[in-house]
C-alpha atoms as a PDB file:
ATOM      1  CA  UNK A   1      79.581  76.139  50.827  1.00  0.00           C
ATOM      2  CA  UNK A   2      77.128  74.441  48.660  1.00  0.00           C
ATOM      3  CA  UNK A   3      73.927  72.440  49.646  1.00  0.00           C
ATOM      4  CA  UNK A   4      76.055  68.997  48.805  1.00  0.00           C
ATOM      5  CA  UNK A   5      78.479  70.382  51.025  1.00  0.00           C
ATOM      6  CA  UNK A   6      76.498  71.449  53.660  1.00  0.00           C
ATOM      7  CA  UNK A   7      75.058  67.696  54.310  1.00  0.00           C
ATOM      8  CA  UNK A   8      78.510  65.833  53.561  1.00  0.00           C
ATOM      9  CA  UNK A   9      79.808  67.882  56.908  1.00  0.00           C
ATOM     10  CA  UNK A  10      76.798  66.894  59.490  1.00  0.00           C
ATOM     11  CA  UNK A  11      77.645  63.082  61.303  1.00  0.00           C
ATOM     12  CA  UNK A  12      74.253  62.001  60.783  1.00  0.00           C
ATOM     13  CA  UNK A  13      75.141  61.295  56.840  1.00  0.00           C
ATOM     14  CA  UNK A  14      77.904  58.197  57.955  1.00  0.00           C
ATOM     15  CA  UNK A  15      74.262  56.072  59.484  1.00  0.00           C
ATOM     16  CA  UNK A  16      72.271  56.572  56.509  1.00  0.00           C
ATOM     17  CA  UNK A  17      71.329  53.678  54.704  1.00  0.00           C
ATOM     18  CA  UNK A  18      74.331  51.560  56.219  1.00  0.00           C
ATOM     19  CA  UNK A  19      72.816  47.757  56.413  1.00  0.00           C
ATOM     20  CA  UNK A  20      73.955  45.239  53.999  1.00  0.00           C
ATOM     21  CA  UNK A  21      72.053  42.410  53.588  1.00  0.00           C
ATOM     22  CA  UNK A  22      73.555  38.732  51.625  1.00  0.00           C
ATOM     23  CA  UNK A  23      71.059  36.216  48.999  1.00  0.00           C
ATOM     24  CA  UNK A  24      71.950  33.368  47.501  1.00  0.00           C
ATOM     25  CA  UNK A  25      70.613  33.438  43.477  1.00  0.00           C
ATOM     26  CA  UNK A  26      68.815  30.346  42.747  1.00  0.00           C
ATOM     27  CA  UNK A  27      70.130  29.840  39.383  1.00  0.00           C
ATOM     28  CA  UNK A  28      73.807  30.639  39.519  1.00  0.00           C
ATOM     29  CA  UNK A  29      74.142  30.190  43.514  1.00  0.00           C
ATOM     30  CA  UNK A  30      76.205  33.097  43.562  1.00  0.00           C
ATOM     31  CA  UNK A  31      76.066  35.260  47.195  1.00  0.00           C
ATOM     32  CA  UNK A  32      75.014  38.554  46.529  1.00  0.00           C
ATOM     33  CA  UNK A  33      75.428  41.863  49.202  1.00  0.00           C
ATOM     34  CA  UNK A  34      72.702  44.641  48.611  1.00  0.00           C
ATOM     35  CA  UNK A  35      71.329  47.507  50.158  1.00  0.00           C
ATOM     36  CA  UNK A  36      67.889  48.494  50.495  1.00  0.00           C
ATOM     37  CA  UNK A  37      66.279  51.156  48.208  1.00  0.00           C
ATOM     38  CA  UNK A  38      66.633  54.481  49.726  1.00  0.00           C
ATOM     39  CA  UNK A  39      63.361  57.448  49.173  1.00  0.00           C
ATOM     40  CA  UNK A  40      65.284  59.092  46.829  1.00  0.00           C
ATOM     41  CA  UNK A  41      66.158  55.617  44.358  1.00  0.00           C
ATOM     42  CA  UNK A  42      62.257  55.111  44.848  1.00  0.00           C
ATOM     43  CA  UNK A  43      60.988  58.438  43.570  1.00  0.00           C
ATOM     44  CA  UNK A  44      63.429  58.043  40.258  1.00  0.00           C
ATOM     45  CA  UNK A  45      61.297  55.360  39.667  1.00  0.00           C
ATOM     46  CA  UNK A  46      58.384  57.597  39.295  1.00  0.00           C
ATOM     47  CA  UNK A  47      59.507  58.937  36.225  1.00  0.00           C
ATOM     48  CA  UNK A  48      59.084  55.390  34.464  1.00  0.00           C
ATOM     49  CA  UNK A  49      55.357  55.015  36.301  1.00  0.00           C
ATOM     50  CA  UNK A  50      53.430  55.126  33.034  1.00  0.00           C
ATOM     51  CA  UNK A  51      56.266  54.227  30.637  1.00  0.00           C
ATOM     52  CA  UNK A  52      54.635  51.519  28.275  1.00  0.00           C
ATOM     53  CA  UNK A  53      58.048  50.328  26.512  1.00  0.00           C
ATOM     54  CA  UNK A  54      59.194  47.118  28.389  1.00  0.00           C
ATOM     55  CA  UNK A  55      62.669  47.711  26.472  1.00  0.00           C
ATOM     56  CA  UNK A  56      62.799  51.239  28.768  1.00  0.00           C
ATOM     57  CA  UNK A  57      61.265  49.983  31.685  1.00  0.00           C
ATOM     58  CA  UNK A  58      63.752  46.735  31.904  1.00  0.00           C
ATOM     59  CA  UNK A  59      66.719  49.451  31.654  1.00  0.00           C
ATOM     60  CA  UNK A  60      64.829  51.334  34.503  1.00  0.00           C
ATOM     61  CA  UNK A  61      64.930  47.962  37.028  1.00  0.00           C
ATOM     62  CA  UNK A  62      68.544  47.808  35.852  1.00  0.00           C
ATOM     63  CA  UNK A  63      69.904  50.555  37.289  1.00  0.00           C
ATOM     64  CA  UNK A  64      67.486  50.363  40.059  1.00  0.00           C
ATOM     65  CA  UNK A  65      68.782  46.871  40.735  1.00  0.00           C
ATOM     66  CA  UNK A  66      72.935  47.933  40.359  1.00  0.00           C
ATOM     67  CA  UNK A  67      72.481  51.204  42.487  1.00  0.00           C
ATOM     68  CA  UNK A  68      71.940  48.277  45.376  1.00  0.00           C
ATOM     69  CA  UNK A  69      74.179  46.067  44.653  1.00  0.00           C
ATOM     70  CA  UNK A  70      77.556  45.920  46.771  1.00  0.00           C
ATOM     71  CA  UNK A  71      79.519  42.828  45.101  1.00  0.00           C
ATOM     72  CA  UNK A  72      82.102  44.006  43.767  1.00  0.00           C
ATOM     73  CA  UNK A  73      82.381  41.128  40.533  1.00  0.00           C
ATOM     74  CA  UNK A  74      78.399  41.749  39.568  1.00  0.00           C
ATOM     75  CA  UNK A  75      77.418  42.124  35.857  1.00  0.00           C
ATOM     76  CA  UNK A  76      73.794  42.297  35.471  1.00  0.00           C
ATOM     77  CA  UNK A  77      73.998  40.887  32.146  1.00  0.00           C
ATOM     78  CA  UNK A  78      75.036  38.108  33.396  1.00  0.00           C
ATOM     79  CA  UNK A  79      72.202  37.340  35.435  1.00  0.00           C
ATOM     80  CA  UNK A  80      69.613  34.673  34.570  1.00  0.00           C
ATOM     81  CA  UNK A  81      66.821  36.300  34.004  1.00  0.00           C
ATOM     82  CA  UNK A  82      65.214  34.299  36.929  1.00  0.00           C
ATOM     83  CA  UNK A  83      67.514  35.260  39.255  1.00  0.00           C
ATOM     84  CA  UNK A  84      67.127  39.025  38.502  1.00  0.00           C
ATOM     85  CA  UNK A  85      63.610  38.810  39.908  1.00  0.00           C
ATOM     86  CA  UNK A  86      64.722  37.336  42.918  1.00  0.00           C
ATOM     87  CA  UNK A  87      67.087  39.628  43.476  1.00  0.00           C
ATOM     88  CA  UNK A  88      64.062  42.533  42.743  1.00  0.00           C
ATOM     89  CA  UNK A  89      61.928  40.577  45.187  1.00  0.00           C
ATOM     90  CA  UNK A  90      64.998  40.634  47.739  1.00  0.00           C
ATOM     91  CA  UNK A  91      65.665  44.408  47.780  1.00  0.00           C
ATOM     92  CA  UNK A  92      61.865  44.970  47.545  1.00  0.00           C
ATOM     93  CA  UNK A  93      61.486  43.018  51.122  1.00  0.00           C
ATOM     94  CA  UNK A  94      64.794  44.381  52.786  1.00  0.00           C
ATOM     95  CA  UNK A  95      63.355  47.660  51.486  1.00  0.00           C
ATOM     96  CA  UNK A  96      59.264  47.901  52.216  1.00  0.00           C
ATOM     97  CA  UNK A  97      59.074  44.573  54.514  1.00  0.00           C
ATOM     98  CA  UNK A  98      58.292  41.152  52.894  1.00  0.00           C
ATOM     99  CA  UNK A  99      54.345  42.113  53.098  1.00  0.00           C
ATOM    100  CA  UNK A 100      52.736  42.963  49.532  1.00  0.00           C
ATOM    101  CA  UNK A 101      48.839  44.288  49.267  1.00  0.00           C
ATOM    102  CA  UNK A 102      47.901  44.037  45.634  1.00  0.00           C
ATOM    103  CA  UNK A 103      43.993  44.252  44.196  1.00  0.00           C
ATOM    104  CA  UNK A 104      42.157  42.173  42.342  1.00  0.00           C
ATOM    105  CA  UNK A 105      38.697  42.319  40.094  1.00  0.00           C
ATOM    106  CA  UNK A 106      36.482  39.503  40.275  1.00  0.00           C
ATOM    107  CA  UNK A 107      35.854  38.737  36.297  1.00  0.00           C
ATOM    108  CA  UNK A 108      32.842  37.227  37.723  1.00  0.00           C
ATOM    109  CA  UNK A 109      30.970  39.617  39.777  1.00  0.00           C
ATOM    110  CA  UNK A 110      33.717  42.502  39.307  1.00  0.00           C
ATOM    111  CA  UNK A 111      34.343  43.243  42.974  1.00  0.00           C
ATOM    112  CA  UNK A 112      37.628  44.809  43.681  1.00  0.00           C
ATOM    113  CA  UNK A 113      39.616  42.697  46.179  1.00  0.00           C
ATOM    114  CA  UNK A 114      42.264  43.413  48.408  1.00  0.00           C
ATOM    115  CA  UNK A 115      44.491  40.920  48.805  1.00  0.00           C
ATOM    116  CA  UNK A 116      47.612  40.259  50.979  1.00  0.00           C
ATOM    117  CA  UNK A 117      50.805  37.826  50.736  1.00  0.00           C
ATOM    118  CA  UNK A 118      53.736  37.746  52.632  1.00  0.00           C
ATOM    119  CA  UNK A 119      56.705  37.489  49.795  1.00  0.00           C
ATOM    120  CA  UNK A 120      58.556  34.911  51.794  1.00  0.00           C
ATOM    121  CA  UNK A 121      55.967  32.469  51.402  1.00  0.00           C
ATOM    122  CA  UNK A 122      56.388  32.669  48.239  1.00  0.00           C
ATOM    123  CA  UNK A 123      57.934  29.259  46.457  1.00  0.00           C
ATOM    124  CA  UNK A 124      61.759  29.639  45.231  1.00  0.00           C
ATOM    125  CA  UNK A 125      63.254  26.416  42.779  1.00  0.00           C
ATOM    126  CA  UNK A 126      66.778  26.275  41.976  1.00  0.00           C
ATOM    127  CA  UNK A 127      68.117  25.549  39.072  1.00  0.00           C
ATOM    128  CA  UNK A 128      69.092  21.800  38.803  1.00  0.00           C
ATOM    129  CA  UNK A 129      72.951  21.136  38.629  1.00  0.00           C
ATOM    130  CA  UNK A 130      72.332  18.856  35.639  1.00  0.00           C
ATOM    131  CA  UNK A 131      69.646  19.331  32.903  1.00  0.00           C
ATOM    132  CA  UNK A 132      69.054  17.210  29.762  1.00  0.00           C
ATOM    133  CA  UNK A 133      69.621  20.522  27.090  1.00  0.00           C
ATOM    134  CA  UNK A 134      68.647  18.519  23.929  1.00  0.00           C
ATOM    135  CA  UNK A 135      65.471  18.926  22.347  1.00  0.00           C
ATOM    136  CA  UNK A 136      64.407  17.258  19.699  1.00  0.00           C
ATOM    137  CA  UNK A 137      62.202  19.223  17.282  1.00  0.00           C
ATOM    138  CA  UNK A 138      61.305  17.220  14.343  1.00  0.00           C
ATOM    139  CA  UNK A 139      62.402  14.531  12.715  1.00  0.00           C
ATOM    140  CA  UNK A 140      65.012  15.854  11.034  1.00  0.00           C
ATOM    141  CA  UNK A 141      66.360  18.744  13.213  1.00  0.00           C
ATOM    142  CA  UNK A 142      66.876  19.152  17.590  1.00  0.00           C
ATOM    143  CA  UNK A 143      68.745  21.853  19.261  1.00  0.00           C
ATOM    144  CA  UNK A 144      70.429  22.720  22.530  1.00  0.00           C
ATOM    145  CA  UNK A 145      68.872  25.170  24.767  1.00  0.00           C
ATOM    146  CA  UNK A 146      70.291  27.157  27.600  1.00  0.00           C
ATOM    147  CA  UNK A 147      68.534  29.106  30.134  1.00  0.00           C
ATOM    148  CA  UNK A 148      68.626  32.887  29.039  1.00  0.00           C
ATOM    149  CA  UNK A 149      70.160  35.690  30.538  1.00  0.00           C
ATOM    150  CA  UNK A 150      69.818  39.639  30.893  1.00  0.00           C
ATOM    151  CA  UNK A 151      72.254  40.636  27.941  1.00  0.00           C
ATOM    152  CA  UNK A 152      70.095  37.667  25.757  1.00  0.00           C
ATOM    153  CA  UNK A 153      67.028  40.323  26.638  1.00  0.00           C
ATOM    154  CA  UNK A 154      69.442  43.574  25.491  1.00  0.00           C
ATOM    155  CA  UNK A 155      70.367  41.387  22.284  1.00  0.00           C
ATOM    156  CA  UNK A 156      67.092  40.715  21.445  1.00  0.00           C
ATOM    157  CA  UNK A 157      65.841  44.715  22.327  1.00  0.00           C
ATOM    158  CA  UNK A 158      68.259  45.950  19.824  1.00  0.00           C
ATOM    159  CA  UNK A 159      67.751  42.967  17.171  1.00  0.00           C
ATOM    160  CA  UNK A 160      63.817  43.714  16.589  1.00  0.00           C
ATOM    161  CA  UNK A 161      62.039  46.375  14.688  1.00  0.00           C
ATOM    162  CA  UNK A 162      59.896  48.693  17.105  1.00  0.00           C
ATOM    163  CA  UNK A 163      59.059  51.144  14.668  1.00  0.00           C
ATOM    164  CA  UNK A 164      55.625  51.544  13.883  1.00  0.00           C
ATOM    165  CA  UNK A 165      54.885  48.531  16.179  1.00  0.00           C
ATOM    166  CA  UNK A 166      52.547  48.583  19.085  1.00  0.00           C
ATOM    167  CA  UNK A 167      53.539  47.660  22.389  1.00  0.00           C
ATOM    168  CA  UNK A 168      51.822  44.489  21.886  1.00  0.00           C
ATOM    169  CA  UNK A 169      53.852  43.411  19.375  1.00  0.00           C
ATOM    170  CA  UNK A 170      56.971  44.374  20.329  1.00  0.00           C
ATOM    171  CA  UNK A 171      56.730  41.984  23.407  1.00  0.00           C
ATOM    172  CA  UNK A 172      55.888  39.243  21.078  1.00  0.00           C
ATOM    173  CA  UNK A 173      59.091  39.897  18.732  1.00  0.00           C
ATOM    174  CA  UNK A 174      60.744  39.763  22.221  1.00  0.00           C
ATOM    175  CA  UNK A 175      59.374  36.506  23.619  1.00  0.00           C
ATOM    176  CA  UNK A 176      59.560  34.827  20.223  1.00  0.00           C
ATOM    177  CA  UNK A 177      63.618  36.387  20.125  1.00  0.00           C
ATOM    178  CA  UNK A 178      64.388  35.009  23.456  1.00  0.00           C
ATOM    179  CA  UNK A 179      63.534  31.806  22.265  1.00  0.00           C
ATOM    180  CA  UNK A 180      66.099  32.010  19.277  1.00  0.00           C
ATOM    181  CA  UNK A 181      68.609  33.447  21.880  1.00  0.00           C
ATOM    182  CA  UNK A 182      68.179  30.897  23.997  1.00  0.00           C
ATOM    183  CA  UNK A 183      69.253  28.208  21.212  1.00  0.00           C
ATOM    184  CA  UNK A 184      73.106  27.019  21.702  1.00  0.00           C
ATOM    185  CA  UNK A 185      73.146  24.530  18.558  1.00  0.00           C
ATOM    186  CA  UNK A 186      71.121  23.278  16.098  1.00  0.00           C
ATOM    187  CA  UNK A 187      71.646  19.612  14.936  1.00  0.00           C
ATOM    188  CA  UNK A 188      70.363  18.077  11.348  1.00  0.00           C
ATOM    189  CA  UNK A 189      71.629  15.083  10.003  1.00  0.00           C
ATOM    190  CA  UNK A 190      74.505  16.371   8.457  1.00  0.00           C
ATOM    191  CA  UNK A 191      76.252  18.147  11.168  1.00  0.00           C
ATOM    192  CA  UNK A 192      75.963  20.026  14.438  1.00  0.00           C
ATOM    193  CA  UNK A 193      75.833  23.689  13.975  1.00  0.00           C
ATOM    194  CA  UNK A 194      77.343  26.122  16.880  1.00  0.00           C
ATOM    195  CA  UNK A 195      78.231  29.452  17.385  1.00  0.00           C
ATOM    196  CA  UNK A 196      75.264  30.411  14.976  1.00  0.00           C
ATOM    197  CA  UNK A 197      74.029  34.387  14.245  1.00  0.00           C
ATOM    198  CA  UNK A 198      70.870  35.743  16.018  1.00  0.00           C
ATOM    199  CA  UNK A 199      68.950  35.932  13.009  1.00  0.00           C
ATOM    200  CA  UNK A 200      69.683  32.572  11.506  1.00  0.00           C
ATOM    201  CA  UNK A 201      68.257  31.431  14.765  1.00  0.00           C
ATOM    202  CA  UNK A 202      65.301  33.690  14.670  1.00  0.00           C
ATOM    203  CA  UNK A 203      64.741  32.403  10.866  1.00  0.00           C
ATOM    204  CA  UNK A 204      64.603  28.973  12.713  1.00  0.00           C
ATOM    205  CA  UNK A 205      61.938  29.769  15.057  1.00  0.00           C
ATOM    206  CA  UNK A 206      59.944  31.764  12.027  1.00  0.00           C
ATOM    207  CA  UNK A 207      59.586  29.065  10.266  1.00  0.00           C
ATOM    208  CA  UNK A 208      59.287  25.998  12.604  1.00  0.00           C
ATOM    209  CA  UNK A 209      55.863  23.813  12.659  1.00  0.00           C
ATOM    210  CA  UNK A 210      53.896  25.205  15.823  1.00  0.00           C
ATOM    211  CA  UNK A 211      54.431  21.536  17.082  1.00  0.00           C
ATOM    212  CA  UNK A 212      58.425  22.026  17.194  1.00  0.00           C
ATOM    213  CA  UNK A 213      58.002  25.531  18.727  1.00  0.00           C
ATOM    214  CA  UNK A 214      55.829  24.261  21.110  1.00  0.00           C
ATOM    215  CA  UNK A 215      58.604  21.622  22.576  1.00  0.00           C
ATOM    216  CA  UNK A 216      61.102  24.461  22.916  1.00  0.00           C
ATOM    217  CA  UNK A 217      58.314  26.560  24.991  1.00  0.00           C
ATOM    218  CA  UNK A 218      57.455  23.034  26.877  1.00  0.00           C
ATOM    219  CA  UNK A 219      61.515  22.773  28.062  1.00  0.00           C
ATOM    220  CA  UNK A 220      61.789  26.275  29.410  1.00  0.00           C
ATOM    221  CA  UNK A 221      58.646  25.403  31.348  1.00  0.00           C
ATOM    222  CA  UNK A 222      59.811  21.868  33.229  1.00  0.00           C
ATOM    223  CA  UNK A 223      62.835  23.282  33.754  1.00  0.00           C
ATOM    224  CA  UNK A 224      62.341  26.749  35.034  1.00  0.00           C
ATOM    225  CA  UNK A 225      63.486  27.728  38.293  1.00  0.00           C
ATOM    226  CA  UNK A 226      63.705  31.233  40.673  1.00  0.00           C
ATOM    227  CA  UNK A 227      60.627  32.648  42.849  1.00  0.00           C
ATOM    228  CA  UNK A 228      57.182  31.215  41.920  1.00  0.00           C
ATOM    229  CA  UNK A 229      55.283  34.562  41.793  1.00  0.00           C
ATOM    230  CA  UNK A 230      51.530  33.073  41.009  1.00  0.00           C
ATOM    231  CA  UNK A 231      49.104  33.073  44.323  1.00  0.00           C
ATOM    232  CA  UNK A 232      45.462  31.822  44.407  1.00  0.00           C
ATOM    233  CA  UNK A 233      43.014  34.368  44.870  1.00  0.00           C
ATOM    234  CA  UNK A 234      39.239  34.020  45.858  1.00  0.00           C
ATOM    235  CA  UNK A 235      36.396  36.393  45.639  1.00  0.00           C
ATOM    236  CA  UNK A 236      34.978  37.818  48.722  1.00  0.00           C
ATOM    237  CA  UNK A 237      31.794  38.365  47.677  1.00  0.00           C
ATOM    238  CA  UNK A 238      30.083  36.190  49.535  1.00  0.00           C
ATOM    239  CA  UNK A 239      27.182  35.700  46.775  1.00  0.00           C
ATOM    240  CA  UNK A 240      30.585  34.983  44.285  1.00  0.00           C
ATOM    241  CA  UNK A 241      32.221  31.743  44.737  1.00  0.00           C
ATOM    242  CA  UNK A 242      35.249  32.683  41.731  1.00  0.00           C
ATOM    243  CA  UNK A 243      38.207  31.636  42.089  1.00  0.00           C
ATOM    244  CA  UNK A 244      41.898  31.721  40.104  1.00  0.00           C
ATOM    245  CA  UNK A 245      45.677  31.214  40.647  1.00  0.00           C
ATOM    246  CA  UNK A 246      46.862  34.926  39.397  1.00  0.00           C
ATOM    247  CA  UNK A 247      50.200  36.500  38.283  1.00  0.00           C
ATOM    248  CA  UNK A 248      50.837  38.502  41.278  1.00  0.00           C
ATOM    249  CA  UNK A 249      50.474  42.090  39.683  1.00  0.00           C
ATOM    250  CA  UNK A 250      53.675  44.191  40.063  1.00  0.00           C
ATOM    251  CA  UNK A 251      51.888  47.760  39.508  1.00  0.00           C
ATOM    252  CA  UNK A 252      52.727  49.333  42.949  1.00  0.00           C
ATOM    253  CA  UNK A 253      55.650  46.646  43.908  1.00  0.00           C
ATOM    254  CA  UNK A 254      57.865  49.518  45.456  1.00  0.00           C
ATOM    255  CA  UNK A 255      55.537  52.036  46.006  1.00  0.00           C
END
């Protein structure tokens, strides 16, 4: 009898890991069951620690995030992207408890701070059941946006050229694709273009006035929605009065 064996005969196996626990997305309102992360779907992650591709590390949280995930009708491309990091955030707290110590370095006087939140303090938005998706970008052209979703991050991934690019830059491409993904029509006065290619849309963005790219960056802005992961943080220092609302930093998030 093999080690796999072995385990699969002992009673204790039927009790491990067996709470379910139900969210509600903000963004698509669906109901989703998960379970918490087990040791074993933590330490996988370890492998990824000091992986610097965001493409890699994306597909990482993806298969963390589905090896938790008890609906039966879920499609992770399908997801907003907003309501992916809820659902992160979620299993996180049903996992390691809804407190999160992160540390922070005063720019001013360059004291490390520990710092502590409880995640469900944290501010969650839904996503408005109406939304004004017109945009107009210059005179002569406007488009319709749509919020974007996980497979609009995998379209973009395989779209842009990472070779001989820095990380750096390869984020940019991405942000800038997104954008173009994000684009449902494009309207001129002549006619109303749908249904349009990925790279017709990226020449769009490419070649728009900073003005007109600005307005499509301004609507995903008002009308973003999910888990509001920005906290203010102050120095302790008590000769060091700095202080700054911070990106929480998601370094050690599940460890």
């Amino acid at each position: 009898m093999n080690q796999k064996q072995e385990q699969v005969k002992h009673k204790f196996t039927e009790y491990l890991n067996i709470y379910e626990f139900e969210t509600v997305l903000p963004g698509s309102k669906d109901t989703i069951r998960f379970k918490p992360l087990t040791t074993g779907q933590i330490k996988k992650l370890l492998v990824y620690e000091k992986e610097d591709s965001i493409i890699i590390q994306e597909q990482a949280l993806d298969e963390l995030i589905s090896s938790c995930i008890m609906s039966d009708d879920f499609d992770i491309d399908e997801l907003y992207l907003q309501d992916r990091f809820f659902l992160l955030t979620e299993i996180r707290k049903k996992t390691k408890g809804e407190k999160y110590d992160f540390t922070f370095k005063c720019p001013k006087c360059e004291s490390q701070i520990l710092n502590s939140l409880n995640l469900d303090d944290l501010e969650v938005v839904t996503l408005p059941e109406e939304i004004d998706d017109a945009v107009a970008l210059t005179d002569h052209i406007g488009v319709t946006l749509r919020h974007l979703k996980r497979k609009d991050f995998k379209l973009i991934s395989k779209y842009i050229n990472v070779k001989g690019r820095s990380e750096t830059q390869i984020n940019s491409e991405i942000q800038t694709g997104l954008f173009a993904a994000g684009i449902e029509a494009i309207a001129t006065p002549d006619q109303i273009e749908e249904n349009i290619d990925i790279e017709s849309k990226m020449f769009l963005i490419d070649n728009l006035p900073t003005s007109a790219f600005e307005e499509i960056k301004k609507w995903y802005e008002e009308n973003d929605f999910g888990i509001d992961m920005s906290v203010n943080v102050a120095c302790k220092n008590e000769e060091c009065d700095y202080t700054e609302k911070i990106d929480i930093p998601m370094g050690n998030f599940f460890f």
